[in-house]
C-alpha atoms as a PDB file:
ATOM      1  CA  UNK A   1     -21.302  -7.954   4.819  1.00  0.00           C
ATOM      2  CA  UNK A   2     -21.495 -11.930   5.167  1.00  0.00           C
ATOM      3  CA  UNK A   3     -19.616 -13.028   8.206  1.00  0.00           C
ATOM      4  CA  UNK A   4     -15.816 -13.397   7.600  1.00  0.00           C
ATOM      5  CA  UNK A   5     -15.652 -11.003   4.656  1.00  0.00           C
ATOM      6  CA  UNK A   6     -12.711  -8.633   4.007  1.00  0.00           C
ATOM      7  CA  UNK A   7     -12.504  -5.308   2.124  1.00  0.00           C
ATOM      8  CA  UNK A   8      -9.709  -6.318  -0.071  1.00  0.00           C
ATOM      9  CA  UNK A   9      -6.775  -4.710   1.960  1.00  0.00           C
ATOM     10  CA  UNK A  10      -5.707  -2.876   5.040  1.00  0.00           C
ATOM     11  CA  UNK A  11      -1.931  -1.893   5.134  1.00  0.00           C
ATOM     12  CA  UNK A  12      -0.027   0.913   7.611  1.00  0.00           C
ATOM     13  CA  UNK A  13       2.944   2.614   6.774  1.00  0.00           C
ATOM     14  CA  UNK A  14       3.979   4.350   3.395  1.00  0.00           C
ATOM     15  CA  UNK A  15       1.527   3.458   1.117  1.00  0.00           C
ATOM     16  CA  UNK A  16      -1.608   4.701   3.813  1.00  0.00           C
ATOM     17  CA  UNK A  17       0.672   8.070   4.436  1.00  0.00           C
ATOM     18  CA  UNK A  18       0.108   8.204   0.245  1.00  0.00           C
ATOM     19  CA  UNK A  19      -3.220   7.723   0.671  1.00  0.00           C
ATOM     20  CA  UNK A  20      -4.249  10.003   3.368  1.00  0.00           C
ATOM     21  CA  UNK A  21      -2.047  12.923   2.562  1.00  0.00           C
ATOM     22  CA  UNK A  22      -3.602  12.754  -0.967  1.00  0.00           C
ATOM     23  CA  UNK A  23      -7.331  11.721   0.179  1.00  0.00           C
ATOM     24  CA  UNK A  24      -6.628  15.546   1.808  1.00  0.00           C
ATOM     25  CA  UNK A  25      -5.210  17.316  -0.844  1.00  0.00           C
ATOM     26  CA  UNK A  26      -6.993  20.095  -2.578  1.00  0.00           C
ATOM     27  CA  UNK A  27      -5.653  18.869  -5.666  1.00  0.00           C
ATOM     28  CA  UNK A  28      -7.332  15.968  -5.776  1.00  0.00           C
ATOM     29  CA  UNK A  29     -10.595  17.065  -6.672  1.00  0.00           C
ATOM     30  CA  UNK A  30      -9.232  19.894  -9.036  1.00  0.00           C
ATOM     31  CA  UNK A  31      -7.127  16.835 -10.639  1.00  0.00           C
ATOM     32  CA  UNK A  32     -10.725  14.399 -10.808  1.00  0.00           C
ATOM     33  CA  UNK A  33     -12.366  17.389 -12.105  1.00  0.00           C
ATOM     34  CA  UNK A  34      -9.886  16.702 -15.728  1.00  0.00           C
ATOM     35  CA  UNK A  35     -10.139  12.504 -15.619  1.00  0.00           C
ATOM     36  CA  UNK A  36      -6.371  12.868 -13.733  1.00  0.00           C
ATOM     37  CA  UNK A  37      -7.319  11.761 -10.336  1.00  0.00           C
ATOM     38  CA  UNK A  38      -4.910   8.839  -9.692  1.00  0.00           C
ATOM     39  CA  UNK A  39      -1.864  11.542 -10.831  1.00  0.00           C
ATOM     40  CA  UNK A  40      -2.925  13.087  -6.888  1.00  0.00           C
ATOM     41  CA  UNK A  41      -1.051   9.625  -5.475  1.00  0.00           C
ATOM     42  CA  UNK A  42       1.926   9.814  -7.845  1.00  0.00           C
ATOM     43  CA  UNK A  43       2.641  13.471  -7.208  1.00  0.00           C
ATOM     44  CA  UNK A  44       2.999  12.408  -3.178  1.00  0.00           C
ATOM     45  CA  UNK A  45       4.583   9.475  -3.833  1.00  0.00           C
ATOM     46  CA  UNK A  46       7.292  11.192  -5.024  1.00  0.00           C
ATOM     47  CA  UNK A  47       6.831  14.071  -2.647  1.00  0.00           C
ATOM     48  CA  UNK A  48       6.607  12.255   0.429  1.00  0.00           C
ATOM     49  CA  UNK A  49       9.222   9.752  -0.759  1.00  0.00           C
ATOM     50  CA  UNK A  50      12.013  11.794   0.435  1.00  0.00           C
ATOM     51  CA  UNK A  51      10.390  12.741   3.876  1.00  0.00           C
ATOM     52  CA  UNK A  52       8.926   9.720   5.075  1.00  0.00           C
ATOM     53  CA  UNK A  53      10.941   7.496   7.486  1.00  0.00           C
ATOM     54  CA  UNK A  54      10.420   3.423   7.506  1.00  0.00           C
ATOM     55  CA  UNK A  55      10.008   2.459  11.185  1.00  0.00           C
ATOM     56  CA  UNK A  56      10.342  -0.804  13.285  1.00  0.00           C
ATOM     57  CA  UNK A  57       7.403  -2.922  13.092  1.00  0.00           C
ATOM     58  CA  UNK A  58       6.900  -6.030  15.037  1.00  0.00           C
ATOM     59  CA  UNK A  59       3.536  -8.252  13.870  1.00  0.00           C
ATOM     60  CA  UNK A  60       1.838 -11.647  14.984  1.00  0.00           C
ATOM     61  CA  UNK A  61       0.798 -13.940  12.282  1.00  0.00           C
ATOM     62  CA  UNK A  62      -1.016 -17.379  13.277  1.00  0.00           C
ATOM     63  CA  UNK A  63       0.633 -16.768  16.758  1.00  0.00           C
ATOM     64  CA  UNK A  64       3.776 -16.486  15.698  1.00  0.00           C
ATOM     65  CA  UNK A  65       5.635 -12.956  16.339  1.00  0.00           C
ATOM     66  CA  UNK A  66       7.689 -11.546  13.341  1.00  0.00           C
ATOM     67  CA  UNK A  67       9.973  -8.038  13.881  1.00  0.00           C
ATOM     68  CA  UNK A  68      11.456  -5.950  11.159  1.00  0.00           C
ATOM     69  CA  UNK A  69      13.896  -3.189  10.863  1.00  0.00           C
ATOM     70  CA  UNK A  70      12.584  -0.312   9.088  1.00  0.00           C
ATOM     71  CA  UNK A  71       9.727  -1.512   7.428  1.00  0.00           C
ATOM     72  CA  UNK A  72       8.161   1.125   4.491  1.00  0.00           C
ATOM     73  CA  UNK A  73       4.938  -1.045   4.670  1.00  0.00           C
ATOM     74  CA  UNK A  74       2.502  -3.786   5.488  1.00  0.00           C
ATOM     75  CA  UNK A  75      -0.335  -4.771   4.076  1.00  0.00           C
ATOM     76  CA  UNK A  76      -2.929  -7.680   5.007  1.00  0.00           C
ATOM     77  CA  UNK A  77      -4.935  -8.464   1.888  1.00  0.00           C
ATOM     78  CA  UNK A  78      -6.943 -10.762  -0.115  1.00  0.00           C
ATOM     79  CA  UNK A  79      -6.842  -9.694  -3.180  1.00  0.00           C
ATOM     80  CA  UNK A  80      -3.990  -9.633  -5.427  1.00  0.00           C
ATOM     81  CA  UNK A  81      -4.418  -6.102  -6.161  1.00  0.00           C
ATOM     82  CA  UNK A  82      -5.218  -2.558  -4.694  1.00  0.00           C
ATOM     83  CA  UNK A  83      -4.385   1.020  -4.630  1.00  0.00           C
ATOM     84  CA  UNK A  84      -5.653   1.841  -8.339  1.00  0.00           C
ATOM     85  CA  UNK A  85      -3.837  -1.526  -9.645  1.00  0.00           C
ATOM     86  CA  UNK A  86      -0.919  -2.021  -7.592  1.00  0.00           C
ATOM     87  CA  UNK A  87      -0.251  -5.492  -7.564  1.00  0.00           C
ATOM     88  CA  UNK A  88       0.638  -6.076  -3.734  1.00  0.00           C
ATOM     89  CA  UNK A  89      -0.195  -9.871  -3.116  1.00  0.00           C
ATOM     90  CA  UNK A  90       0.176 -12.041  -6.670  1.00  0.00           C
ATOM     91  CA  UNK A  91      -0.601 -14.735  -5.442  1.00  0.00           C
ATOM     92  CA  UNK A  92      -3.970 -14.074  -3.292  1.00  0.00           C
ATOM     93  CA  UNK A  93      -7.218 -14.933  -4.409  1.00  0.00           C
ATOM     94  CA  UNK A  94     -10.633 -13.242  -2.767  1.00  0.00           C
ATOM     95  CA  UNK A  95     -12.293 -16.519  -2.949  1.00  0.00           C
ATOM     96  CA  UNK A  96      -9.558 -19.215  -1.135  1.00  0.00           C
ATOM     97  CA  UNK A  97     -10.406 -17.946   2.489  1.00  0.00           C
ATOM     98  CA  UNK A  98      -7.540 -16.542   3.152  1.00  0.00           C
ATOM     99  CA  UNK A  99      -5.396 -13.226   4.149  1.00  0.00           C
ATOM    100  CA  UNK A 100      -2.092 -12.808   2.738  1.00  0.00           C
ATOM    101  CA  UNK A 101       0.449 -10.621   4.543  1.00  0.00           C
ATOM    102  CA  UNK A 102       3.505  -8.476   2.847  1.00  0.00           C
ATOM    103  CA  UNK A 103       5.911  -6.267   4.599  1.00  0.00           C
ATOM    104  CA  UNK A 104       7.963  -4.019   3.148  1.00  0.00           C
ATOM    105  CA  UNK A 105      11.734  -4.169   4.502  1.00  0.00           C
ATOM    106  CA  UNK A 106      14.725  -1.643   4.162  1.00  0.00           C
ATOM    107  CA  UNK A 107      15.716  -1.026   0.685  1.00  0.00           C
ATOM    108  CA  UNK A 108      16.893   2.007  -1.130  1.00  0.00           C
ATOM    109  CA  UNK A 109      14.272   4.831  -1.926  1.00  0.00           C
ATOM    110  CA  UNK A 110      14.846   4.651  -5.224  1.00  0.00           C
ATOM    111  CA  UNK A 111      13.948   0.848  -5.411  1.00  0.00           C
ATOM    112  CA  UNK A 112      10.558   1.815  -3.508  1.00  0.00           C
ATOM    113  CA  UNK A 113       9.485   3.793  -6.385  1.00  0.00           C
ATOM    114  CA  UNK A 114      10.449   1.789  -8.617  1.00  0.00           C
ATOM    115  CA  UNK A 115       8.368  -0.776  -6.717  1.00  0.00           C
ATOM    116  CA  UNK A 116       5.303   1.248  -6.824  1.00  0.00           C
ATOM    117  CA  UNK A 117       5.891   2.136 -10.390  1.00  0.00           C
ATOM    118  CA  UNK A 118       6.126  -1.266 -11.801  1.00  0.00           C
ATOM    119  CA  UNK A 119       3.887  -2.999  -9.986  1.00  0.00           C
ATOM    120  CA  UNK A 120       0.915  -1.231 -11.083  1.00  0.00           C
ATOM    121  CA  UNK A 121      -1.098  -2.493 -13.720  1.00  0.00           C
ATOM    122  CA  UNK A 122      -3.272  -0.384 -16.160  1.00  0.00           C
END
Protein backbone atom coordinates (compact mmCIF):
# COMPACT_ATOMS: atom_id res chain seq x y z
CA UNK A 1 0.00 0.00 0.00
CA UNK A 2 1.58 3.51 -1.09
CA UNK A 3 2.49 5.48 1.95
CA UNK A 4 -0.49 7.44 3.45
CA UNK A 5 -3.20 5.19 2.02
CA UNK A 6 -6.43 4.31 3.88
CA UNK A 7 -8.79 1.30 3.58
CA UNK A 8 -11.85 3.31 3.09
CA UNK A 9 -13.16 3.25 6.78
CA UNK A 10 -12.54 2.24 10.33
CA UNK A 11 -15.47 3.01 12.79
CA UNK A 12 -16.13 1.46 16.63
CA UNK A 13 -19.30 1.18 18.15
CA UNK A 14 -22.70 -0.12 16.65
CA UNK A 15 -22.11 -0.52 13.26
CA UNK A 16 -18.56 -2.85 14.02
CA UNK A 17 -20.83 -4.84 16.81
CA UNK A 18 -23.11 -5.45 13.30
CA UNK A 19 -20.32 -6.44 11.65
CA UNK A 20 -18.58 -8.78 13.89
CA UNK A 21 -21.55 -10.49 15.40
CA UNK A 22 -22.62 -11.22 11.76
CA UNK A 23 -18.92 -11.85 10.27
CA UNK A 24 -19.57 -14.89 13.12
CA UNK A 25 -22.79 -16.01 12.40
CA UNK A 26 -23.47 -19.38 10.96
CA UNK A 27 -25.99 -17.87 8.92
CA UNK A 28 -23.97 -16.00 7.00
CA UNK A 29 -22.55 -18.46 4.85
CA UNK A 30 -25.88 -20.54 4.66
CA UNK A 31 -27.45 -16.96 3.62
CA UNK A 32 -24.25 -16.35 0.74
CA UNK A 33 -24.81 -19.83 -0.22
CA UNK A 34 -28.65 -18.33 -1.88
CA UNK A 35 -27.12 -14.66 -3.26
CA UNK A 36 -28.73 -13.24 0.39
CA UNK A 37 -25.57 -12.47 2.15
CA UNK A 38 -25.99 -8.76 3.05
CA UNK A 39 -29.70 -9.93 4.69
CA UNK A 40 -26.94 -11.55 7.65
CA UNK A 41 -26.32 -7.55 8.68
CA UNK A 42 -30.00 -6.55 8.54
CA UNK A 43 -31.22 -9.49 10.58
CA UNK A 44 -28.61 -8.15 13.56
CA UNK A 45 -29.26 -4.87 13.00
CA UNK A 46 -32.47 -5.30 14.11
CA UNK A 47 -31.52 -7.95 16.60
CA UNK A 48 -28.87 -6.24 18.29
CA UNK A 49 -30.71 -2.92 18.01
CA UNK A 50 -32.58 -3.47 21.11
CA UNK A 51 -29.54 -4.84 23.19
CA UNK A 52 -26.81 -2.70 22.36
CA UNK A 53 -26.05 0.32 24.63
CA UNK A 54 -24.42 3.75 23.08
CA UNK A 55 -21.51 4.64 25.40
CA UNK A 56 -19.42 7.84 26.18
CA UNK A 57 -16.80 8.45 23.75
CA UNK A 58 -14.26 11.13 24.00
CA UNK A 59 -11.92 11.60 20.55
CA UNK A 60 -8.96 13.97 19.42
CA UNK A 61 -9.22 15.42 16.03
CA UNK A 62 -6.25 17.78 14.72
CA UNK A 63 -5.42 18.14 18.52
CA UNK A 64 -8.41 19.20 19.51
CA UNK A 65 -10.42 16.87 22.14
CA UNK A 66 -14.20 16.33 21.39
CA UNK A 67 -16.57 14.21 24.16
CA UNK A 68 -19.98 12.83 23.53
CA UNK A 69 -22.75 11.39 25.51
CA UNK A 70 -23.82 8.14 24.32
CA UNK A 71 -22.46 7.88 21.09
CA UNK A 72 -24.00 4.66 18.78
CA UNK A 73 -20.93 5.22 16.47
CA UNK A 74 -17.83 6.66 14.90
CA UNK A 75 -16.40 6.23 11.94
CA UNK A 76 -13.07 7.77 10.32
CA UNK A 77 -13.36 7.42 6.56
CA UNK A 78 -12.49 8.50 3.18
CA UNK A 79 -14.82 7.41 1.20
CA UNK A 80 -18.29 8.47 1.05
CA UNK A 81 -19.53 5.08 1.35
CA UNK A 82 -19.12 1.63 3.17
CA UNK A 83 -20.77 -1.22 4.80
CA UNK A 84 -22.46 -2.72 1.49
CA UNK A 85 -23.54 1.02 0.41
CA UNK A 86 -24.18 2.85 3.45
CA UNK A 87 -23.57 6.26 2.75
CA UNK A 88 -21.62 7.39 6.02
CA UNK A 89 -19.47 10.47 4.84
CA UNK A 90 -21.31 12.38 1.61
CA UNK A 91 -19.15 14.53 1.29
CA UNK A 92 -15.60 12.59 1.31
CA UNK A 93 -13.72 11.89 -1.61
CA UNK A 94 -10.77 8.97 -1.68
CA UNK A 95 -8.70 11.18 -3.76
CA UNK A 96 -8.68 14.90 -1.70
CA UNK A 97 -6.18 13.59 1.04
CA UNK A 98 -8.23 13.62 3.56
CA UNK A 99 -10.15 11.63 6.56
CA UNK A 100 -13.53 12.61 7.41
CA UNK A 101 -14.87 11.86 10.89
CA UNK A 102 -18.78 11.17 11.93
CA UNK A 103 -20.06 10.33 15.30
CA UNK A 104 -23.13 9.12 16.01
CA UNK A 105 -24.92 10.97 19.09
CA UNK A 106 -28.04 9.99 21.26
CA UNK A 107 -31.13 9.67 19.31
CA UNK A 108 -34.04 7.36 19.50
CA UNK A 109 -33.54 3.63 18.34
CA UNK A 110 -35.98 3.86 16.04
CA UNK A 111 -34.29 6.87 14.21
CA UNK A 112 -30.97 4.64 14.12
CA UNK A 113 -32.62 2.23 11.93
CA UNK A 114 -34.10 4.32 10.10
CA UNK A 115 -30.63 5.83 9.62
CA UNK A 116 -29.14 2.67 8.49
CA UNK A 117 -32.07 1.93 6.33
CA UNK A 118 -32.09 5.01 4.30
CA UNK A 119 -28.82 5.69 3.93
CA UNK A 120 -27.93 2.75 2.00
CA UNK A 121 -27.77 2.86 -1.54
CA UNK A 122 -28.40 -0.12 -3.96
Amino acid sequence: MPDGAFANSVGCGFDAHIARMANRSAWKGRFNRVGLGSLIYVLYLVIELFRYRPVDLDICIDGRNYSFQQAWMATVSNHPYYGGGMRIAPSARGDDGLLHVTVVGPMPRWKILALFLTTHTP
